[in-house]
C-alpha atoms as a PDB file:
ATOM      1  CA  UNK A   1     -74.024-172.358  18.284  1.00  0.00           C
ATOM      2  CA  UNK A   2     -72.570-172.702  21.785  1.00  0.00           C
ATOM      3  CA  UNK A   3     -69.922-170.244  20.733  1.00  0.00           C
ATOM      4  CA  UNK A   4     -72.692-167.144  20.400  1.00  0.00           C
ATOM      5  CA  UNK A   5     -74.332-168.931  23.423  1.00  0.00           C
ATOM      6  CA  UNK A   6     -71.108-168.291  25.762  1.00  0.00           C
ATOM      7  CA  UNK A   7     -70.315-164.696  24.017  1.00  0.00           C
ATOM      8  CA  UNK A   8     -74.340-163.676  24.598  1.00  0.00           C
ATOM      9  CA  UNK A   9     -74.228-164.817  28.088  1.00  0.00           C
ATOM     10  CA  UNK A  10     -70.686-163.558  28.923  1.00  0.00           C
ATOM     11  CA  UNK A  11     -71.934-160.347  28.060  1.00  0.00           C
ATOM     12  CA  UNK A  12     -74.984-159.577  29.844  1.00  0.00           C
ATOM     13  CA  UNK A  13     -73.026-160.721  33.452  1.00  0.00           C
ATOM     14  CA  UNK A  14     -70.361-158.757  32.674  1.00  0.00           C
ATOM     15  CA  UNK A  15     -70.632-155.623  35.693  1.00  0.00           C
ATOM     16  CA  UNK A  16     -71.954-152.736  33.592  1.00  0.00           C
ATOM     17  CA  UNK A  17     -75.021-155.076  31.938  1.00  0.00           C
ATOM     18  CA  UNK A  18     -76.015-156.683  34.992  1.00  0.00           C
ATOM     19  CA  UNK A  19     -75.797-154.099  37.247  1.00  0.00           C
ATOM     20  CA  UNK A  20     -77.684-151.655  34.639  1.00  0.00           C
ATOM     21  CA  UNK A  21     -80.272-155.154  33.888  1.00  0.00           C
ATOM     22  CA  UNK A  22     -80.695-155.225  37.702  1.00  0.00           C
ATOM     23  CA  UNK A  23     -81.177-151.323  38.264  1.00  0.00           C
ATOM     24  CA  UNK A  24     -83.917-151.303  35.617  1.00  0.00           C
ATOM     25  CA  UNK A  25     -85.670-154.545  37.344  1.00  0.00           C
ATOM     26  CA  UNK A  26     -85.970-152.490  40.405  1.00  0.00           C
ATOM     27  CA  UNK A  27     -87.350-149.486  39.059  1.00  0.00           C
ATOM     28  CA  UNK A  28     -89.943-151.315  37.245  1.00  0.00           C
ATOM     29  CA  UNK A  29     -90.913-153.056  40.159  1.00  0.00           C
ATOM     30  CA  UNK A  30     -91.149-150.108  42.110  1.00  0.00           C
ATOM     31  CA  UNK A  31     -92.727-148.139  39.481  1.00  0.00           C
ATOM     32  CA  UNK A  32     -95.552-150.584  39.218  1.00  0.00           C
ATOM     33  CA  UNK A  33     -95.997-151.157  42.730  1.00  0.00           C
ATOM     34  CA  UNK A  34     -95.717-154.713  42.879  1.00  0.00           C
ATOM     35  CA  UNK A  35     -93.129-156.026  45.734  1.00  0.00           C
ATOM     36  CA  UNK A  36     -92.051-152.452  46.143  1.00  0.00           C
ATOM     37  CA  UNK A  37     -89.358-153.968  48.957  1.00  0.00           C
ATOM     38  CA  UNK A  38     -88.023-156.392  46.389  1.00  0.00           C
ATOM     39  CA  UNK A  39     -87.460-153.877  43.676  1.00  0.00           C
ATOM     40  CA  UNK A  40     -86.047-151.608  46.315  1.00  0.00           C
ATOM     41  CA  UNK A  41     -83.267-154.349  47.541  1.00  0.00           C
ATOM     42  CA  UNK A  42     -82.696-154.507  43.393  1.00  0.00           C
ATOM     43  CA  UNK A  43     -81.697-151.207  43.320  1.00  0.00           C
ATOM     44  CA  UNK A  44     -79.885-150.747  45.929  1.00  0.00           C
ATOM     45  CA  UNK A  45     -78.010-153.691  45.194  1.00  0.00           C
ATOM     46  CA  UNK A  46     -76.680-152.991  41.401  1.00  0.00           C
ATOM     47  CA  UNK A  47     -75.867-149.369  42.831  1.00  0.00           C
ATOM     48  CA  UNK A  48     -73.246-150.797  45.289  1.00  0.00           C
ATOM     49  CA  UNK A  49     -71.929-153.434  42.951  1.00  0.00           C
ATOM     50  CA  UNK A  50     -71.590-150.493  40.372  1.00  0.00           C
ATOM     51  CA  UNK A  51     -69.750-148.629  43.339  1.00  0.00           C
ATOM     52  CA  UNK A  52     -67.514-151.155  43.891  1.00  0.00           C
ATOM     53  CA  UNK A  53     -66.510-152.274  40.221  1.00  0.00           C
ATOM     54  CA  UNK A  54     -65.646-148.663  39.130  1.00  0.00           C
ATOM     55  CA  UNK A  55     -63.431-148.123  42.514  1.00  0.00           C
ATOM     56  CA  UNK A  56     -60.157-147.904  41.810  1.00  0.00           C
ATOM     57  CA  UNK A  57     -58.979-150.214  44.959  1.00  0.00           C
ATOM     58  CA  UNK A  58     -61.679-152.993  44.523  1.00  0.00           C
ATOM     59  CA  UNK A  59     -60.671-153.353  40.508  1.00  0.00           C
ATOM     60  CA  UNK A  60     -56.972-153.531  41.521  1.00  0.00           C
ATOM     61  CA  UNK A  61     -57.815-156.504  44.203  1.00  0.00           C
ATOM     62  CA  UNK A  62     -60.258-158.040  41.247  1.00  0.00           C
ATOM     63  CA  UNK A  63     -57.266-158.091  38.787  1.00  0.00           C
ATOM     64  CA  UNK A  64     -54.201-158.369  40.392  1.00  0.00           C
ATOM     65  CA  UNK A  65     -54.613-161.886  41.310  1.00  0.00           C
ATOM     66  CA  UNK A  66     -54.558-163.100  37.670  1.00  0.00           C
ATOM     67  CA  UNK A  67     -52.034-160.334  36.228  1.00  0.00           C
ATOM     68  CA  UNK A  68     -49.541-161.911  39.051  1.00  0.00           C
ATOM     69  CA  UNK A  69     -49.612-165.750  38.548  1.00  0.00           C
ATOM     70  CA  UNK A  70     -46.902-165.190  36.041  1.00  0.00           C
ATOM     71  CA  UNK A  71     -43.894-163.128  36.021  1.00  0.00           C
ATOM     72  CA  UNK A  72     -43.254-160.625  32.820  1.00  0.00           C
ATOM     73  CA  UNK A  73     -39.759-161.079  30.974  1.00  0.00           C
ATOM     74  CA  UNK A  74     -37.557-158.881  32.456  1.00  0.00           C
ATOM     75  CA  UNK A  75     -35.483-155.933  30.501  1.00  0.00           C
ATOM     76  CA  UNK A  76     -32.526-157.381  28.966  1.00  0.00           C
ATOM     77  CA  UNK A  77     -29.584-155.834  27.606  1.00  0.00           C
ATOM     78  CA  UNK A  78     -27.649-157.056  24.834  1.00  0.00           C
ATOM     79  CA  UNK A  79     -24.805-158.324  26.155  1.00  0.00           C
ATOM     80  CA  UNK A  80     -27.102-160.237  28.999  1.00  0.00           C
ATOM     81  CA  UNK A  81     -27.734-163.789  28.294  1.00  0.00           C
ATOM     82  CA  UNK A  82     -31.208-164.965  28.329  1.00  0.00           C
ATOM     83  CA  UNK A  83     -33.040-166.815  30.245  1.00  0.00           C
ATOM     84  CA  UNK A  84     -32.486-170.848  29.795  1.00  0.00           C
ATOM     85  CA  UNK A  85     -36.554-170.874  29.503  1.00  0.00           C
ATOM     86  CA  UNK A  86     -36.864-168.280  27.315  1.00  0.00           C
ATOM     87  CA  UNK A  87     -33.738-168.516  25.213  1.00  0.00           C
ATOM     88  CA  UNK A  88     -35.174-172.418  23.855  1.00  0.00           C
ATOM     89  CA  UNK A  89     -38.401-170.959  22.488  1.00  0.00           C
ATOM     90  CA  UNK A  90     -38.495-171.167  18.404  1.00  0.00           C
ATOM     91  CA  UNK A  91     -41.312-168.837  18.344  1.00  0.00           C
ATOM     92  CA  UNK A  92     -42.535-166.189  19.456  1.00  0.00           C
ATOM     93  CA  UNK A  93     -46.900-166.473  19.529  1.00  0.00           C
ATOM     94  CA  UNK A  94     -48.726-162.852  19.826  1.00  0.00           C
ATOM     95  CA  UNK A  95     -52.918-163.550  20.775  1.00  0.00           C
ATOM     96  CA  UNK A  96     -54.994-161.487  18.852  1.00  0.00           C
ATOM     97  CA  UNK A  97     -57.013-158.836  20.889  1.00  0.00           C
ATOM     98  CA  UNK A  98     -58.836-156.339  18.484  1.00  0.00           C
ATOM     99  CA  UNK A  99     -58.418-153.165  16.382  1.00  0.00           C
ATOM    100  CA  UNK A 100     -60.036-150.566  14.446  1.00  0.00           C
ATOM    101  CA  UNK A 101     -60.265-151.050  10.608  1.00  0.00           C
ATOM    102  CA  UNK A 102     -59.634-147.128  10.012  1.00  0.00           C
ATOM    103  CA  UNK A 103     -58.272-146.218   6.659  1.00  0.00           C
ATOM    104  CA  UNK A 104     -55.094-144.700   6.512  1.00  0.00           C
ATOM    105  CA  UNK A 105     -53.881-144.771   9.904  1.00  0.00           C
ATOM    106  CA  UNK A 106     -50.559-146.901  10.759  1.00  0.00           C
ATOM    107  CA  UNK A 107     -51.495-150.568  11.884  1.00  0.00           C
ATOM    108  CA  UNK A 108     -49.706-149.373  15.364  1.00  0.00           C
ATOM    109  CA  UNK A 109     -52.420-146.635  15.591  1.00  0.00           C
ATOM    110  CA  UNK A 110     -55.651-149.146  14.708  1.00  0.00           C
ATOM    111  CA  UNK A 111     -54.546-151.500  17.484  1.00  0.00           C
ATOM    112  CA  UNK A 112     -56.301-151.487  20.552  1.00  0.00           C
ATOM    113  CA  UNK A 113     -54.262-150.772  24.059  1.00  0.00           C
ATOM    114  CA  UNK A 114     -54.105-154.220  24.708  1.00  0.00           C
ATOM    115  CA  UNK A 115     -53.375-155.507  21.626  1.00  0.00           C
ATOM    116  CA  UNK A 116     -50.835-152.788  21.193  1.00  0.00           C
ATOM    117  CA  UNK A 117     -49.377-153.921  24.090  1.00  0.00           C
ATOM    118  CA  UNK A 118     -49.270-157.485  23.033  1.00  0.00           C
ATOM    119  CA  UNK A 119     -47.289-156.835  19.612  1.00  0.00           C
ATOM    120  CA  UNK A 120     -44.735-154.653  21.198  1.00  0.00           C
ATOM    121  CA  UNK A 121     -43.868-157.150  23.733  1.00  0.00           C
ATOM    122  CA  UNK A 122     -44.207-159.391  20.848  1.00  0.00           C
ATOM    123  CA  UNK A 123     -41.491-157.605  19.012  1.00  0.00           C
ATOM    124  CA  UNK A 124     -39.239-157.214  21.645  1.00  0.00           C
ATOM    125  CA  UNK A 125     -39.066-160.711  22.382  1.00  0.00           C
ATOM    126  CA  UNK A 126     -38.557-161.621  18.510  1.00  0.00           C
ATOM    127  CA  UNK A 127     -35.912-158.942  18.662  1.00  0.00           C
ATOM    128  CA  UNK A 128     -34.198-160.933  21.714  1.00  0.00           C
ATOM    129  CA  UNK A 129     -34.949-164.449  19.597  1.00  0.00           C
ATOM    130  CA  UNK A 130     -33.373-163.312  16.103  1.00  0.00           C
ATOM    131  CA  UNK A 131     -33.888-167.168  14.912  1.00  0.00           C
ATOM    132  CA  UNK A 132     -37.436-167.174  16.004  1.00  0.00           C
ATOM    133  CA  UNK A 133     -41.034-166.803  14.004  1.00  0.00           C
ATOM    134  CA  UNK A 134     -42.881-164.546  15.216  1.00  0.00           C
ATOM    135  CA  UNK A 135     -46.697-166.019  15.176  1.00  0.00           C
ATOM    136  CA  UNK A 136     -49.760-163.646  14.933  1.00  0.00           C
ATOM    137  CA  UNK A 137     -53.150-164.231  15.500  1.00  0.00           C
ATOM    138  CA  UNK A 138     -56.812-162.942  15.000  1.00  0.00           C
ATOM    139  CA  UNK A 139     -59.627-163.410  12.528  1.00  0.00           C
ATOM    140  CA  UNK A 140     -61.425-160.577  10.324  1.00  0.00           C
ATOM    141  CA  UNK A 141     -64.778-158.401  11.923  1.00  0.00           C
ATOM    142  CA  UNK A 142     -67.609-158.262   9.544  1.00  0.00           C
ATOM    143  CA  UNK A 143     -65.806-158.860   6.421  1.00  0.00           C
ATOM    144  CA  UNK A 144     -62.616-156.162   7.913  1.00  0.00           C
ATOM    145  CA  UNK A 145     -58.927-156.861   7.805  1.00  0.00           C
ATOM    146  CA  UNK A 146     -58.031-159.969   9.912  1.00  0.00           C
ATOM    147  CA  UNK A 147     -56.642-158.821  13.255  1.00  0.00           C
ATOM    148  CA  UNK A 148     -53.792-161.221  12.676  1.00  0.00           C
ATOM    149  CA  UNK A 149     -52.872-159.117   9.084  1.00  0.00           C
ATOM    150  CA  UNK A 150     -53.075-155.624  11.234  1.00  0.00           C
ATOM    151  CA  UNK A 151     -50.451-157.165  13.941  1.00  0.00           C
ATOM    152  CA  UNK A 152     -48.473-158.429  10.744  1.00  0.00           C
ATOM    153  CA  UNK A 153     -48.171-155.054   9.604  1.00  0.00           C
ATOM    154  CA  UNK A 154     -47.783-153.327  13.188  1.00  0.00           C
ATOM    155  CA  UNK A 155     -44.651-156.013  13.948  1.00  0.00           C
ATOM    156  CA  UNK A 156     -43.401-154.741  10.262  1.00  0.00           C
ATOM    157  CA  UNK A 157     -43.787-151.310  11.334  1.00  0.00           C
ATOM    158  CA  UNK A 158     -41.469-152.079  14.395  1.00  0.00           C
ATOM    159  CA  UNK A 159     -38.821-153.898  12.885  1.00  0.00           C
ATOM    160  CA  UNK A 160     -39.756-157.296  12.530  1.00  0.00           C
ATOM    161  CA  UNK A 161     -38.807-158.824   8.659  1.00  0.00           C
ATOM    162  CA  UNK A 162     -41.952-159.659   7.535  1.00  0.00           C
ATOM    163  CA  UNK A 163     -40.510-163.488   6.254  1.00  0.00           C
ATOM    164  CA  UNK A 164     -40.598-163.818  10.040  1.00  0.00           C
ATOM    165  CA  UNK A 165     -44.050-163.530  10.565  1.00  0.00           C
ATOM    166  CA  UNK A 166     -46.862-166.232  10.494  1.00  0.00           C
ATOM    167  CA  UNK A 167     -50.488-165.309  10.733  1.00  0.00           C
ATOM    168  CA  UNK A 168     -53.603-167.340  12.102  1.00  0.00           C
ATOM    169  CA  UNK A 169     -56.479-165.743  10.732  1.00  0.00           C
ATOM    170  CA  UNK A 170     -59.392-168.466  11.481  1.00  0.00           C
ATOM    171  CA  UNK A 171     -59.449-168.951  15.475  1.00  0.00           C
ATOM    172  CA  UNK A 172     -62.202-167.392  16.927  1.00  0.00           C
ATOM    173  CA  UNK A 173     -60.874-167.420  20.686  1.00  0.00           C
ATOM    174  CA  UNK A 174     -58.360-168.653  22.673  1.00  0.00           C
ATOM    175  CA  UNK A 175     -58.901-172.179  22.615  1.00  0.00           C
ATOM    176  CA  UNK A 176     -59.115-172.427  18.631  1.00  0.00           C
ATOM    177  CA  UNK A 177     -55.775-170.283  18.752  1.00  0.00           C
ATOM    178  CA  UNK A 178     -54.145-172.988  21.013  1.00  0.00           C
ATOM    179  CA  UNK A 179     -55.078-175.782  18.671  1.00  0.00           C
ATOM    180  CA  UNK A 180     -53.517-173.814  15.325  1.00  0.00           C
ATOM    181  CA  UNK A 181     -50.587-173.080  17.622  1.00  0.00           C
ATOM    182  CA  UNK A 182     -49.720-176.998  17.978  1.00  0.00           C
ATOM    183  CA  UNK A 183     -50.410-177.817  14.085  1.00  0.00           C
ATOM    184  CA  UNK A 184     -47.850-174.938  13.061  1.00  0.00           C
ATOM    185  CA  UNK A 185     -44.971-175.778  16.026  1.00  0.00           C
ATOM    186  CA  UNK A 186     -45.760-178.954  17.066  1.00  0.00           C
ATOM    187  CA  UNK A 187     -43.217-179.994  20.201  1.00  0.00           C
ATOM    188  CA  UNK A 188     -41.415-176.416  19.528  1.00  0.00           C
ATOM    189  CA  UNK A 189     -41.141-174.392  22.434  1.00  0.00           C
ATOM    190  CA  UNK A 190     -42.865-170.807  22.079  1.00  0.00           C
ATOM    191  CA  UNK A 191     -42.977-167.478  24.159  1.00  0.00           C
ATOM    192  CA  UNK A 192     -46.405-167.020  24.945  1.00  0.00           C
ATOM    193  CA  UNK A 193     -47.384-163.284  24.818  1.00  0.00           C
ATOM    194  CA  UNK A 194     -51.129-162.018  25.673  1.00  0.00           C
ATOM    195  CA  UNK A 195     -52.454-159.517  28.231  1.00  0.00           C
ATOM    196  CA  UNK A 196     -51.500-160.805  32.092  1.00  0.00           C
ATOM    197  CA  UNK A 197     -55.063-161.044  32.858  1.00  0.00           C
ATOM    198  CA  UNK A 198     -55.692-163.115  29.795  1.00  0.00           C
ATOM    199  CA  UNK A 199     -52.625-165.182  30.456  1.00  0.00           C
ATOM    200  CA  UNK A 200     -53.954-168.282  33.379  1.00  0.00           C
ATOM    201  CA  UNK A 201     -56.678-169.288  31.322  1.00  0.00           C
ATOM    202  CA  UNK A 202     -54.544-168.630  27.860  1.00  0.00           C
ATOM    203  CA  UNK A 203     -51.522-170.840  29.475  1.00  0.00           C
ATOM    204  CA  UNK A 204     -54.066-173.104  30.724  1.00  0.00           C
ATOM    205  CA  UNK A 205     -55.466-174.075  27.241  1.00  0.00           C
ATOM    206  CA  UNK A 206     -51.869-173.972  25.865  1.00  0.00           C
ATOM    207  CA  UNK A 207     -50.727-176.950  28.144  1.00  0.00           C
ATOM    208  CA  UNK A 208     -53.928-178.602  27.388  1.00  0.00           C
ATOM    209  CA  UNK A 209     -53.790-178.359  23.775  1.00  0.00           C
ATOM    210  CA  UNK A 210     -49.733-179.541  24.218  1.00  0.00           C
ATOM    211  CA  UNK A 211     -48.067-176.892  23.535  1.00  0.00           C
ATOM    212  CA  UNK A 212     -44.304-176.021  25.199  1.00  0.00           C
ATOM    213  CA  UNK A 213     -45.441-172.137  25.914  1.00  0.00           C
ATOM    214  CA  UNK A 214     -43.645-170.096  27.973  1.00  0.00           C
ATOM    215  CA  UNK A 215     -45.558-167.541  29.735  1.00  0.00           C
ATOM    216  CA  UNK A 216     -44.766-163.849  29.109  1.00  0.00           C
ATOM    217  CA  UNK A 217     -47.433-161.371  29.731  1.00  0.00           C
ATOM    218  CA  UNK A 218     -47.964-158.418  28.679  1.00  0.00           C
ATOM    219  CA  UNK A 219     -50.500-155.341  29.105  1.00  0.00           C
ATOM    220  CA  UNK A 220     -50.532-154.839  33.272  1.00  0.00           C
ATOM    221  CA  UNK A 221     -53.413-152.756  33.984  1.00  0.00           C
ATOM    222  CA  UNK A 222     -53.147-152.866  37.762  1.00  0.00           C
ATOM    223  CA  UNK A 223     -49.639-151.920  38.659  1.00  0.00           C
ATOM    224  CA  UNK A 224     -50.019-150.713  42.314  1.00  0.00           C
ATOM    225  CA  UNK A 225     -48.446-147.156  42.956  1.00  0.00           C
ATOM    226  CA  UNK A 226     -45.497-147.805  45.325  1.00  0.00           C
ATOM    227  CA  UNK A 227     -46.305-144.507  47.883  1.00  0.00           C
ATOM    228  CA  UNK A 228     -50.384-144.228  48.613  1.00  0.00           C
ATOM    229  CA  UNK A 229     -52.196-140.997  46.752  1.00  0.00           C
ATOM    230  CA  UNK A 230     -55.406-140.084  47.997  1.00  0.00           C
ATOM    231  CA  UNK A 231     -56.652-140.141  44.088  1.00  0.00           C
ATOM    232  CA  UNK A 232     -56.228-144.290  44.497  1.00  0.00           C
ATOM    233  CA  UNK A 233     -59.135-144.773  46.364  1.00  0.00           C
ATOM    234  CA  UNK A 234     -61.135-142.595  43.441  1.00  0.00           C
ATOM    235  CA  UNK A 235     -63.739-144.394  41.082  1.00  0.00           C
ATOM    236  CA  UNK A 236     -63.626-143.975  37.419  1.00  0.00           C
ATOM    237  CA  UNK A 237     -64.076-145.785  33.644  1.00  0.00           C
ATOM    238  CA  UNK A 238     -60.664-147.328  34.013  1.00  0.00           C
ATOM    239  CA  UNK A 239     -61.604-149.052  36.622  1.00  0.00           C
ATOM    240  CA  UNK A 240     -64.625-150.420  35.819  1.00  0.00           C
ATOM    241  CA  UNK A 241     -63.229-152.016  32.594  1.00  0.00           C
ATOM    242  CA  UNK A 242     -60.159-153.158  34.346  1.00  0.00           C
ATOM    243  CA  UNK A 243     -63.071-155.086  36.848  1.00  0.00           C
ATOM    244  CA  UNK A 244     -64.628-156.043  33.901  1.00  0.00           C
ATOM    245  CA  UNK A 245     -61.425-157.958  32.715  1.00  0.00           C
ATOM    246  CA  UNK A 246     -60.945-159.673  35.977  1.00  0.00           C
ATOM    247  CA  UNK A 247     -65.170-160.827  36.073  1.00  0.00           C
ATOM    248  CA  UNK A 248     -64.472-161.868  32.382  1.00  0.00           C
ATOM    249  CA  UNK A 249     -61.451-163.734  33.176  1.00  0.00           C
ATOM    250  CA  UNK A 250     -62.836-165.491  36.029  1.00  0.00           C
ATOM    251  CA  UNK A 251     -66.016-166.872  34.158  1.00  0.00           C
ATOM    252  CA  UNK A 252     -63.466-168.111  31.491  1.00  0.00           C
ATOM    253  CA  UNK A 253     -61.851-170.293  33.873  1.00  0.00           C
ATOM    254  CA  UNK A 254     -65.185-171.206  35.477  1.00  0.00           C
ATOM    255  CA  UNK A 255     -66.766-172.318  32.269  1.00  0.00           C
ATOM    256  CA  UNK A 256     -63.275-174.595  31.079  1.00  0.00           C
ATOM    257  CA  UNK A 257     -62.981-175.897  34.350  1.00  0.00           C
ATOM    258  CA  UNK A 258     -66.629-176.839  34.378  1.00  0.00           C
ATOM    259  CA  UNK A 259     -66.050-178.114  31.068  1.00  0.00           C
ATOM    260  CA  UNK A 260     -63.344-180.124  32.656  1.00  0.00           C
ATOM    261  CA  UNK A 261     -60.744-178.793  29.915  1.00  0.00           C
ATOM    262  CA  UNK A 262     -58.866-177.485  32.996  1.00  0.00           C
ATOM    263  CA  UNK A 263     -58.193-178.412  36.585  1.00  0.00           C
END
């Protein structure tokens, strides 16, 4: 029950619901004629947060906070030795993001961006680790294909033996995916690979649940261009989901910190 509880209310404060909740609140009110001033300061105020969210600037300052508390794996070349860090982990654990149960498209094609992301970082890292399991996770949608099967197959696609693969098809969120982490590797060390967004709170609940992970994100949606175009201070859909990201994020931590499952 408090799982649909924090997925219902995650979703209407996300910026797109609220600020469309609020905008309607204000034209009702002023439509009506009751506290005309109040349902005035209602509208005006969702029409500036929607401003700002779908800015390209303001969802780069939202996100990039998160998406730089770890550092990505560098490229490696095969005759570079690996990093001490990296080069211990046993496994290689790929967090499930989502997909698109289409018939006969390639796994690689149902994926979602970020979860195509994730299994191709995935799959270079396995590819790096040749002694490694390579650890996939997500449950089934309404009676679908689990995600975790879909990421099988996309890691197949790419290379991966398939002998080398694990699936988690049973945790429902991060937290639950930290907890079937430890009962498959125990102490093991693993590379930890989800969107670098996703990956304080993710790394957070790894640690807490006692697993040796590794940090190595994946999916940057805010790389900053390195000479200033005009068209970065535009406002569009990307950037309202990438400000959507960093809101969700945020709460995440807000809720396991007031939970006191993080400090």
């Amino acid at each position: 029950m408090l799982f649909w509880l924090k997925k219902f209310v995650a979703f209407w404060v996300m910026p797109l619901p609220f600020c469309l909740t609020l905008l309607t609140i204000g034209l009702w009110r002023m439509r009506r004629g009751r506290q005309p001033r109040a349902g005035w300061t209602c509208v005006t105020v969702a029409t500036v947060l929607l401003i700002l969210f779908c800015n390209k600037v303001v969802s780069g300052l939202l996100v990039r906070p998160l998406e730089t508390m770890y550092p990505p794996i560098p490229e490696l070349s095969a005759d570079q030795p690996l990093p001490s860090a990296l080069a211990a982990c046993r496994y290689v654990v790929v967090l499930g993001s989502g997909h698109a149960d289409v018939p006969d498209q390639a796994a690689t094609t149902k994926l979602s961006e970020a979860g195509l992301a994730r299994i191709v970082e995935g799959v270079r890292l396995a590819r790096l680790l040749p002694a490694a399991d390579l650890i996939v996770s997500g449950p089934a949608v309404h009676g679908n294909s689990t995600h975790a099967s879909v990421l099988a197959r996309a890691a197949a696609d790419l290379g991966i033996d398939p002998a080398r693969i694990q699936q988690i098809d049973t945790a429902r969120d991060t937290e639950d995916e930290s907890r079937a982490v430890r009962a498959l590797v125990g102490d093991a060390p693993v590379a930890l690979v989800t969107s670098a967004a996703h990956m304080p709170r993710a790394a957070a609940l790894f640690q807490r649940a006692g697993v040796r992970a590794l940090p190595c994100p994946a999916n940057f949606v805010a790389n900053p261009d390195r000479d200033f175009r005009w068209n970065s201070l535009n406002w569009d859909t990307d950037s309202l989901a990438r400000s959507t990201w960093a809101v969700h994020e945020r709460l995440g931590l807000l809720w396991l910190r007031l939970q006191h499952k993080i400090d």
